[in-house]
Protein backbone atom coordinates (compact mmCIF):
# COMPACT_ATOMS: atom_id res chain seq x y z
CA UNK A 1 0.00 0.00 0.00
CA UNK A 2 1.22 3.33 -1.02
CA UNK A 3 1.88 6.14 2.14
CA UNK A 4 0.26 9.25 1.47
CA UNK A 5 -0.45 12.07 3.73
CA UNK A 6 -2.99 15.00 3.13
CA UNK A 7 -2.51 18.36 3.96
CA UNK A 8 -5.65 20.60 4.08
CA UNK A 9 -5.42 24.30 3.27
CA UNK A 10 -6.37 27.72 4.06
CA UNK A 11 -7.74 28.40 0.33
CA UNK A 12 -7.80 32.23 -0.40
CA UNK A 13 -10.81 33.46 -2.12
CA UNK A 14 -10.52 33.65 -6.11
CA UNK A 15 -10.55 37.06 -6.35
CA UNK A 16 -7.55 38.07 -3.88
CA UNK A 17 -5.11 35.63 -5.70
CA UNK A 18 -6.50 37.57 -8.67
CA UNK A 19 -4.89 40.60 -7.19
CA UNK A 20 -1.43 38.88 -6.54
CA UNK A 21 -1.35 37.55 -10.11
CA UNK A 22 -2.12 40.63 -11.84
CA UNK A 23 0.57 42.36 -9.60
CA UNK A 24 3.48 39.52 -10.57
CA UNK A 25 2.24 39.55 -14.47
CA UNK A 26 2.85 43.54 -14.33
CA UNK A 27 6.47 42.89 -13.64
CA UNK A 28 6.75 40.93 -16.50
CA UNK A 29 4.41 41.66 -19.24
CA UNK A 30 3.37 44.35 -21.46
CA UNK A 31 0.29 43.11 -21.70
CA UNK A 32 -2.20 41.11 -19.20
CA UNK A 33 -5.30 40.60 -17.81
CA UNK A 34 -6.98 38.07 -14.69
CA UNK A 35 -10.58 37.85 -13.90
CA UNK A 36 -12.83 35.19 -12.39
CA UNK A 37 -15.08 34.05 -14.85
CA UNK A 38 -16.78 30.62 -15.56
CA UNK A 39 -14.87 27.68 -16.62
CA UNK A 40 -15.29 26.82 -20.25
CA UNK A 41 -16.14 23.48 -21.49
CA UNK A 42 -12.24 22.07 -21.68
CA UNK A 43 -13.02 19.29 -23.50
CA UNK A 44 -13.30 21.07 -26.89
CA UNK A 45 -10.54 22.77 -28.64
CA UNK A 46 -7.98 23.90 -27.96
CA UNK A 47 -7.75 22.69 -24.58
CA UNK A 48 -8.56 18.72 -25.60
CA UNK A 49 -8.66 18.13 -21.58
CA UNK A 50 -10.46 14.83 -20.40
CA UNK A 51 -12.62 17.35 -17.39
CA UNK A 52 -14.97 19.41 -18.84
CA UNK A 53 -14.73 21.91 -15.61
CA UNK A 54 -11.92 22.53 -13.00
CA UNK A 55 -14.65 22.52 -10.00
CA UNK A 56 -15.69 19.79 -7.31
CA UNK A 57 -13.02 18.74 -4.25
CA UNK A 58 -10.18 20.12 -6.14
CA UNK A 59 -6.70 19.13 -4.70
CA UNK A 60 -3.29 18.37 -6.25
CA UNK A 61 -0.86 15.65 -5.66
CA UNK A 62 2.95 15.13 -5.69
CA UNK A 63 3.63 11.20 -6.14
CA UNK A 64 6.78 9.42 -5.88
CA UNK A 65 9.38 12.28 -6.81
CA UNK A 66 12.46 13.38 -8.68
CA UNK A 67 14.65 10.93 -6.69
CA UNK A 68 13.13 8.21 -8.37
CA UNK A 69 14.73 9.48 -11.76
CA UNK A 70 17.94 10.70 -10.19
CA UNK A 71 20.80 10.39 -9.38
CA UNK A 72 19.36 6.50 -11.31
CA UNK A 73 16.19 5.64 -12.20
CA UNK A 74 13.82 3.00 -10.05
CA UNK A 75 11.82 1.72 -12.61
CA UNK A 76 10.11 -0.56 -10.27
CA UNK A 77 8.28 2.91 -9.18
CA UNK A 78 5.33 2.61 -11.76
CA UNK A 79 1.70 4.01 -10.43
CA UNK A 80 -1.99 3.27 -11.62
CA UNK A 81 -4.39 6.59 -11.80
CA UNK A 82 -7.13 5.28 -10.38
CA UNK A 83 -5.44 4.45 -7.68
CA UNK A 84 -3.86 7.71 -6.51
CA UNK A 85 -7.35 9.13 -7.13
CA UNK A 86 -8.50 6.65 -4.57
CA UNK A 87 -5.69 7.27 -2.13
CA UNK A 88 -6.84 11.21 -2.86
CA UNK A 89 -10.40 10.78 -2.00
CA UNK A 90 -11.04 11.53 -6.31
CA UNK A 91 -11.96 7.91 -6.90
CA UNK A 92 -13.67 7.96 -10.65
CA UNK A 93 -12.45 11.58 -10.52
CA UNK A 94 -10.49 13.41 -12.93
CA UNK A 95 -6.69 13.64 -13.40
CA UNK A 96 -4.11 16.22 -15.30
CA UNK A 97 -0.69 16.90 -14.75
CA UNK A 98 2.87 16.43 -15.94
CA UNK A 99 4.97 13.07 -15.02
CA UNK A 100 7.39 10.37 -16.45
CA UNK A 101 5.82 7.59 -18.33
CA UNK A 102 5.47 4.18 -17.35
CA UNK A 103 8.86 3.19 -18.81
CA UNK A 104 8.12 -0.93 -18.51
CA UNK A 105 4.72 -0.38 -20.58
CA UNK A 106 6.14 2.08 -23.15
CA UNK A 107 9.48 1.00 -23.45
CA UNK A 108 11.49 3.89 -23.03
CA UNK A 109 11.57 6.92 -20.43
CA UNK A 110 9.71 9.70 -21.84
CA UNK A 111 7.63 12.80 -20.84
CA UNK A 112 3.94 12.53 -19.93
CA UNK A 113 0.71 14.96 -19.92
CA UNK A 114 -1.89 13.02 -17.77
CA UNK A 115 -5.28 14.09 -19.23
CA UNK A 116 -7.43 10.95 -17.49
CA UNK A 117 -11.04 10.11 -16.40
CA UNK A 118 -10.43 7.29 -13.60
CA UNK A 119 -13.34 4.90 -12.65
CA UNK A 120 -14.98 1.60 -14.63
CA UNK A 121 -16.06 4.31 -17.14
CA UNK A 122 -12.11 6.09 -17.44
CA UNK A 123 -11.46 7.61 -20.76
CA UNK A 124 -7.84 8.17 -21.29
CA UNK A 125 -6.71 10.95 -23.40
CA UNK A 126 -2.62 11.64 -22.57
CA UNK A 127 -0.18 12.31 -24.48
CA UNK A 128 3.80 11.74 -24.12
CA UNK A 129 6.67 13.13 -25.90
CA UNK A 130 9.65 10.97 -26.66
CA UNK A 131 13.25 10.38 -28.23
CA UNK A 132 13.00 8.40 -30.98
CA UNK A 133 16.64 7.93 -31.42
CA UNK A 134 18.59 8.77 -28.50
CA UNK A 135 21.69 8.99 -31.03
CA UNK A 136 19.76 11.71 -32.82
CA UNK A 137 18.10 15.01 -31.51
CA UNK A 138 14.65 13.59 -32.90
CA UNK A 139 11.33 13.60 -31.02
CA UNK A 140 7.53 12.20 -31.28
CA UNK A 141 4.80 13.55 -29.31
CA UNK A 142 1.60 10.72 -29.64
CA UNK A 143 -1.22 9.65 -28.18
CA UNK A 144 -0.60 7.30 -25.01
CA UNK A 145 -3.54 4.91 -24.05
CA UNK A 146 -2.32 3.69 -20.38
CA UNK A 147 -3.49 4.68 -16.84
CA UNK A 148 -0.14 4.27 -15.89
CA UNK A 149 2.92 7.22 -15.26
CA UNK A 150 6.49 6.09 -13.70
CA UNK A 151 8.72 7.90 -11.54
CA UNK A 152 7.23 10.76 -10.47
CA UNK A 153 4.32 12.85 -11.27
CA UNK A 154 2.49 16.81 -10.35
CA UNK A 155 -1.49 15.95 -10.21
CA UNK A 156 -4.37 17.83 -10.26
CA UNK A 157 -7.58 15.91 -9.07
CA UNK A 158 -11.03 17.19 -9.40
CA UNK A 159 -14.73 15.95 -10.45
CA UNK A 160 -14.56 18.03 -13.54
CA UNK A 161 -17.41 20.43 -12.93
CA UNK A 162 -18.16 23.82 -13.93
CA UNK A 163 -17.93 26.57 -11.67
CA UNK A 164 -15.37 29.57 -10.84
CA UNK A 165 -11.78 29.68 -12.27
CA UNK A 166 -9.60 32.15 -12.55
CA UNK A 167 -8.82 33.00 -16.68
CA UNK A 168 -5.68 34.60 -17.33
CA UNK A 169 -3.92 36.24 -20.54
CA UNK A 170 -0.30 37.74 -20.96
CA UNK A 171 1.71 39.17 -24.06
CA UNK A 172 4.69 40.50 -24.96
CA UNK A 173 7.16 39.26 -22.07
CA UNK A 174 9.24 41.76 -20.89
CA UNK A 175 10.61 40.23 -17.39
CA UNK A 176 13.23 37.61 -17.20
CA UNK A 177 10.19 34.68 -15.64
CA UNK A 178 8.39 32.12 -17.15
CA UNK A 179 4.36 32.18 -16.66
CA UNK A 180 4.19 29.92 -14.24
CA UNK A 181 7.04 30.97 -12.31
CA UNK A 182 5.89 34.75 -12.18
CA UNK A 183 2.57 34.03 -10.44
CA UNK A 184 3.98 31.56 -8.23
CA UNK A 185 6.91 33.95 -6.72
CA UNK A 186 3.70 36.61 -6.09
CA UNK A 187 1.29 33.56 -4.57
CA UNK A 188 4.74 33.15 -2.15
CA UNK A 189 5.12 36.59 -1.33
CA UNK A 190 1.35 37.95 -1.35
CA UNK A 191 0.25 34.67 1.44
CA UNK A 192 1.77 33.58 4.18
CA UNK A 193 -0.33 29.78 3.94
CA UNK A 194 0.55 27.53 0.80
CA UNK A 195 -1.68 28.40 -2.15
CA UNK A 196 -1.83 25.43 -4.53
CA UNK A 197 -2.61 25.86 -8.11
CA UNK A 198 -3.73 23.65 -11.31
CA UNK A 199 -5.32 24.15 -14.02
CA UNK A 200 -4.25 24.23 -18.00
CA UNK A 201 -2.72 27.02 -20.57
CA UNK A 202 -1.98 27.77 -23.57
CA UNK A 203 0.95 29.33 -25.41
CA UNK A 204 -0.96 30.56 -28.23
CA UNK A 205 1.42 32.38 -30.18
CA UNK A 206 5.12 32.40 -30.06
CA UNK A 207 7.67 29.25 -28.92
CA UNK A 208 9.61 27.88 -25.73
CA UNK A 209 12.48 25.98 -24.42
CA UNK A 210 11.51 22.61 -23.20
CA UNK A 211 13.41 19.35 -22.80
CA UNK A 212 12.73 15.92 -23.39
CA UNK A 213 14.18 13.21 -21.34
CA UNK A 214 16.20 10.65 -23.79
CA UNK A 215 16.91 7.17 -22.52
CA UNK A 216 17.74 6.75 -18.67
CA UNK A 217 21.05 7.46 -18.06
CA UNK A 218 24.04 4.68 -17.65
CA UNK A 219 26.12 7.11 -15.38
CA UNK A 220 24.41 8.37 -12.01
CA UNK A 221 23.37 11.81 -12.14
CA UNK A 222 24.96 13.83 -9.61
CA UNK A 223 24.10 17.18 -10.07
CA UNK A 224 22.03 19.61 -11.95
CA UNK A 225 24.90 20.15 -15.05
CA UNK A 226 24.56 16.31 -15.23
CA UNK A 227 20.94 16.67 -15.53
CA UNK A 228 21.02 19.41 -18.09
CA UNK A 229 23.95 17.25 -20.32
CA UNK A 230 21.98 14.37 -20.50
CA UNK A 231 18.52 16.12 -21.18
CA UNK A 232 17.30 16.89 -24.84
CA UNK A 233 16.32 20.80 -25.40
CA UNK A 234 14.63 22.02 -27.98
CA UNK A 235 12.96 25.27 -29.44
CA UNK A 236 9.29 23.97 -30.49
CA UNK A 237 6.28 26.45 -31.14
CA UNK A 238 3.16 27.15 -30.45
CA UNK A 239 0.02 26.49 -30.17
CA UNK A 240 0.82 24.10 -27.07
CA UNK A 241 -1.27 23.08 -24.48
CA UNK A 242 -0.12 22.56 -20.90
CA UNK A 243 -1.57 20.90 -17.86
CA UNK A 244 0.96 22.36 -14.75
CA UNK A 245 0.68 22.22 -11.29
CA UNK A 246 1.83 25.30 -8.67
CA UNK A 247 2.54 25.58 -4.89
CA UNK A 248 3.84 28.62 -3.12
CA UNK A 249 5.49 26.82 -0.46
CA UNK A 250 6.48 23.56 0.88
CA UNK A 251 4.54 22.70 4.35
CA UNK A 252 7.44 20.04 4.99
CA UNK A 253 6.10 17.41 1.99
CA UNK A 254 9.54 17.77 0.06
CA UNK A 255 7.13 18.74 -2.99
CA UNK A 256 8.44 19.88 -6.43
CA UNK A 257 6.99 23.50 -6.47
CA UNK A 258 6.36 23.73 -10.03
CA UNK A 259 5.98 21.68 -12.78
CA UNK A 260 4.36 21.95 -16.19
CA UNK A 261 3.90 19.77 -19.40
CA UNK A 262 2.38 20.21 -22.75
CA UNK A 263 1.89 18.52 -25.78
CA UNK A 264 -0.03 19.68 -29.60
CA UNK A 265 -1.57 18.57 -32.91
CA UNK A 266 1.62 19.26 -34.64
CA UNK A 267 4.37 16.96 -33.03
CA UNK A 268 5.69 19.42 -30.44
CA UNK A 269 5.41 18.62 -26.82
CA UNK A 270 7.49 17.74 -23.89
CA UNK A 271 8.73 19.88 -20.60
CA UNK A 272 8.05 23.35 -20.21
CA UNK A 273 10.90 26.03 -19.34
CA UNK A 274 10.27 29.21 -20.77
CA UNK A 275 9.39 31.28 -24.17
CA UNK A 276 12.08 32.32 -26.17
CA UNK A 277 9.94 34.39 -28.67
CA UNK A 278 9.30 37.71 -26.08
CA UNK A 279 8.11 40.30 -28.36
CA UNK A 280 5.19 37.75 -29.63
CA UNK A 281 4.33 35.45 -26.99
CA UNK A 282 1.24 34.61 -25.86
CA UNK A 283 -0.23 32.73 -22.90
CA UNK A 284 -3.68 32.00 -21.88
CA UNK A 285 -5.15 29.40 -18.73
CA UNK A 286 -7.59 28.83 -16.74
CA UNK A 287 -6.84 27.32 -12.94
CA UNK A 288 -8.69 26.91 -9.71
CA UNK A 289 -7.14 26.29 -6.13
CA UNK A 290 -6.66 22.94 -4.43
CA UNK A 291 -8.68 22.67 -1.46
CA UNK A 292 -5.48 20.21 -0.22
CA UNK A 293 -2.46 18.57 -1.52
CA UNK A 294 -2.01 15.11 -1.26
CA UNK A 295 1.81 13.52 -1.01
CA UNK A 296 1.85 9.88 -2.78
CA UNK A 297 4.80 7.66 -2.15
CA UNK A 298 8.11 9.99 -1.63
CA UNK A 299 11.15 8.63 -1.43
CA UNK A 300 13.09 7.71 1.70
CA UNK A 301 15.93 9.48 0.03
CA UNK A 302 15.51 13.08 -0.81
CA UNK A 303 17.36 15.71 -2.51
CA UNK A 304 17.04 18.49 -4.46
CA UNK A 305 18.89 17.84 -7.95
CA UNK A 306 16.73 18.15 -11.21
CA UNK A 307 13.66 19.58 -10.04
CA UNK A 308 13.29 22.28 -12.70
């Protein structure tokens, strides 16, 4: 039986972390704007989510953890959705959020975008992003059918219904953050409880830096330059959509703060850094606030190498 303790929190009402994201986008774009408004239906395009609606027991969970990749991988650490909904009171709930794949059912080590309904009547809609030849700088980014993710994985659980999210928009970057870094650094500075934070966005226009892990390495990994050596980066454009997870602070759960994945139509996907295109990007999302966060699994042995 997987360990998991919950932490409930002190949620802030929508409209003040409105406030504290409008005041950290300022900083770093030329353009913005945050309101509370009605979730759209995220099952049609663009968003191609599983949940229709962010609403109903929202939480997020951090299972198993980086140390399970590095410094070498335990590929004995595999997990089943509909489990961890169960073990995050979400059983036949929905899930998104970034992870590793299920290396012994794929394969190969790749990245993941969760996008699941659990329960008898799941509907699995993920995607992962992959190198097809780890001798050549050449990805895929295709449809994965499995309830499974390996390694480690950033959750957000909910019952998919409609109700009040928070809908922002920023252009033209002119800070040195990335978009989900920005808000986060305001959510830490603006409240003195965690704030946690899921939810999906877009980078509409524009492109970004993210990586894709190759083949699991034959050397330990002992720091974060041999993380970044043996990662794939690439440059890969937009229109990419992103499930991510945020928390402002660690309550002692040796969580990974941030952590956001995306995948698209055209064959781009993987990890998400930043945007390299300043003058024309453009980001849109919509996220709601965990009423708790659930930790799934972590490892006996923690650090804090490759988290990213």
């Amino acid at each position: 039986m997987l360990s998991v303790t919950k932490q409930p929190l002190t949620k802030p009402d929508l409209s003040s972390v409105c406030r504290s994201f409008e005041k950290s986008l300022a900083s770093n774009y030329e353009e913005f704007a945050v309101e509370v408004v009605d979730c759209p239906d995220l099952t049609a395009a663009p968003w191609q989510l599983a949940l229709p609606g962010l609403g109903g027991q929202p939480s997020v969970a951090d299972v198993g953890g980086v140390p399970n990749l590095i410094p070498t991988p335990n590929v004995e650490k595999q997990y089943n959705l509909d489990t961890v909904a169960e073990l995050c009171d979400m059983a036949g709930g929905y899930v998104i959020g970034p992870s590793a794949v299920a290396s012994k059912l794929l394969g190969k080590n790749a990245e993941l975008v969760n996008n699941v309904k659990t329960g008898e009547d799941g509907v699995v809609k993920s995607r992962y992003t992959k190198i097809i030849n780890d001798d050549e700088n050449n990805y895929e980014c295709k449809k994965y059918p499995h309830n499974e993710f390996g390694l480690l994985g950033n959750l957000f659980l909910c019952r998919g219904l409609p109700g009040k999210v928070i809908h922002v928009t920023a252009k033209k970057r002119k800070g040195s953050l990335n978009f989900i870094n920005c808000m986060n650094i305001g959510l830490a500075a603006d409240f003195s409880d965690p704030v946690a934070v899921g939810g999906t966005f877009l980078l509409t226009n524009g492109k970004a830096k993210l990586h894709v892990m190759p083949g699991f390495s034959c050397t330990p990994l002992q720091s974060d330059d041999d993380v970044n050596n043996w990662l794939r980066f690439f440059e890969m454009s937009g229109p990419l959509t992103h499930t991510s997870v945020f928390v402002s602070k660690d309550p002692g759960l040796d969580l990974r703060l941030e952590h956001s994945h995306c995948f698209s139509d055209h064959g781009d996907g993987g990890h998400y850094h930043f945007d390299t295109t300043p003058d024309t990007i453009c980001y849109e999302g919509y996220f709601n606030l965990a009423d708790a966060i659930f930790r799934v699994d972590p490892p006996s042995v923690t650090h804090m190498i490759g988290r990213d």
